[in-house]
Protein backbone atom coordinates (compact mmCIF):
# COMPACT_ATOMS: atom_id res chain seq x y z
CA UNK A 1 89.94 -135.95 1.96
CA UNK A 2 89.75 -132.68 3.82
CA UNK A 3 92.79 -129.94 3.01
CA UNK A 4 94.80 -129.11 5.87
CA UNK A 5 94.35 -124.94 6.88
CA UNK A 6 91.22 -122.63 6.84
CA UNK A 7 88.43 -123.75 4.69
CA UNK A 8 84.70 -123.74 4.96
CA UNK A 9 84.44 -127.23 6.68
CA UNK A 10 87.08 -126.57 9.27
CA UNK A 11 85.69 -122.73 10.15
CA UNK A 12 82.24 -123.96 10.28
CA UNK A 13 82.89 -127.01 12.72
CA UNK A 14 85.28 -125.03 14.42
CA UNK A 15 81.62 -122.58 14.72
CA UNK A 16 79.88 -125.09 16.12
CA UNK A 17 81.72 -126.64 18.60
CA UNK A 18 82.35 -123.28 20.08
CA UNK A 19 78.53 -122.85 20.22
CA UNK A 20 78.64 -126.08 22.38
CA UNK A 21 80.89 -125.01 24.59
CA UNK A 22 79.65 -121.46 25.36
CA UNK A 23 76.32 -122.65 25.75
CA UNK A 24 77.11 -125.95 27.97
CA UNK A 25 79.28 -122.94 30.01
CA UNK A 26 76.22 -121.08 30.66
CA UNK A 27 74.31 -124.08 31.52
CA UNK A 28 76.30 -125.51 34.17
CA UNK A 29 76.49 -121.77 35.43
CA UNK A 30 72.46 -121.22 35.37
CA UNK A 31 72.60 -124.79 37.15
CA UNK A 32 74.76 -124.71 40.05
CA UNK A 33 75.02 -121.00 40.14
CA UNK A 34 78.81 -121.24 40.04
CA UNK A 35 80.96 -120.20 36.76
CA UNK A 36 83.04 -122.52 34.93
CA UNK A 37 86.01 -120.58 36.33
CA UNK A 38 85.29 -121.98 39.70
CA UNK A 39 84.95 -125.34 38.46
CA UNK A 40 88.12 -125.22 37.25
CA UNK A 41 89.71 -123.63 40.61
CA UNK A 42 90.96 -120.56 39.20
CA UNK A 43 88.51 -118.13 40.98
């Protein structure tokens, strides 16, 4: 069982799920040539 807090397994998922999501962010901009921002109706 995991520890609760910062350790290795936590920072590095935490690393590569933000990966994910700033690439699938540029993506979807390069795609439809509108920003995530606009998706999300705040620009």
């Amino acid at each position: 069982m995991q520890k609760l807090g910062f350790n290795n397994f936590s920072e590095m998922l935490n690393g590569r799920l933000a990966m994910i999501g700033f690439i699938s962010a540029l993506l979807t901009e390069a795609l439809t040539g509108k920003g995530v921002l606009h998706f999300l109706g705040l620009f």
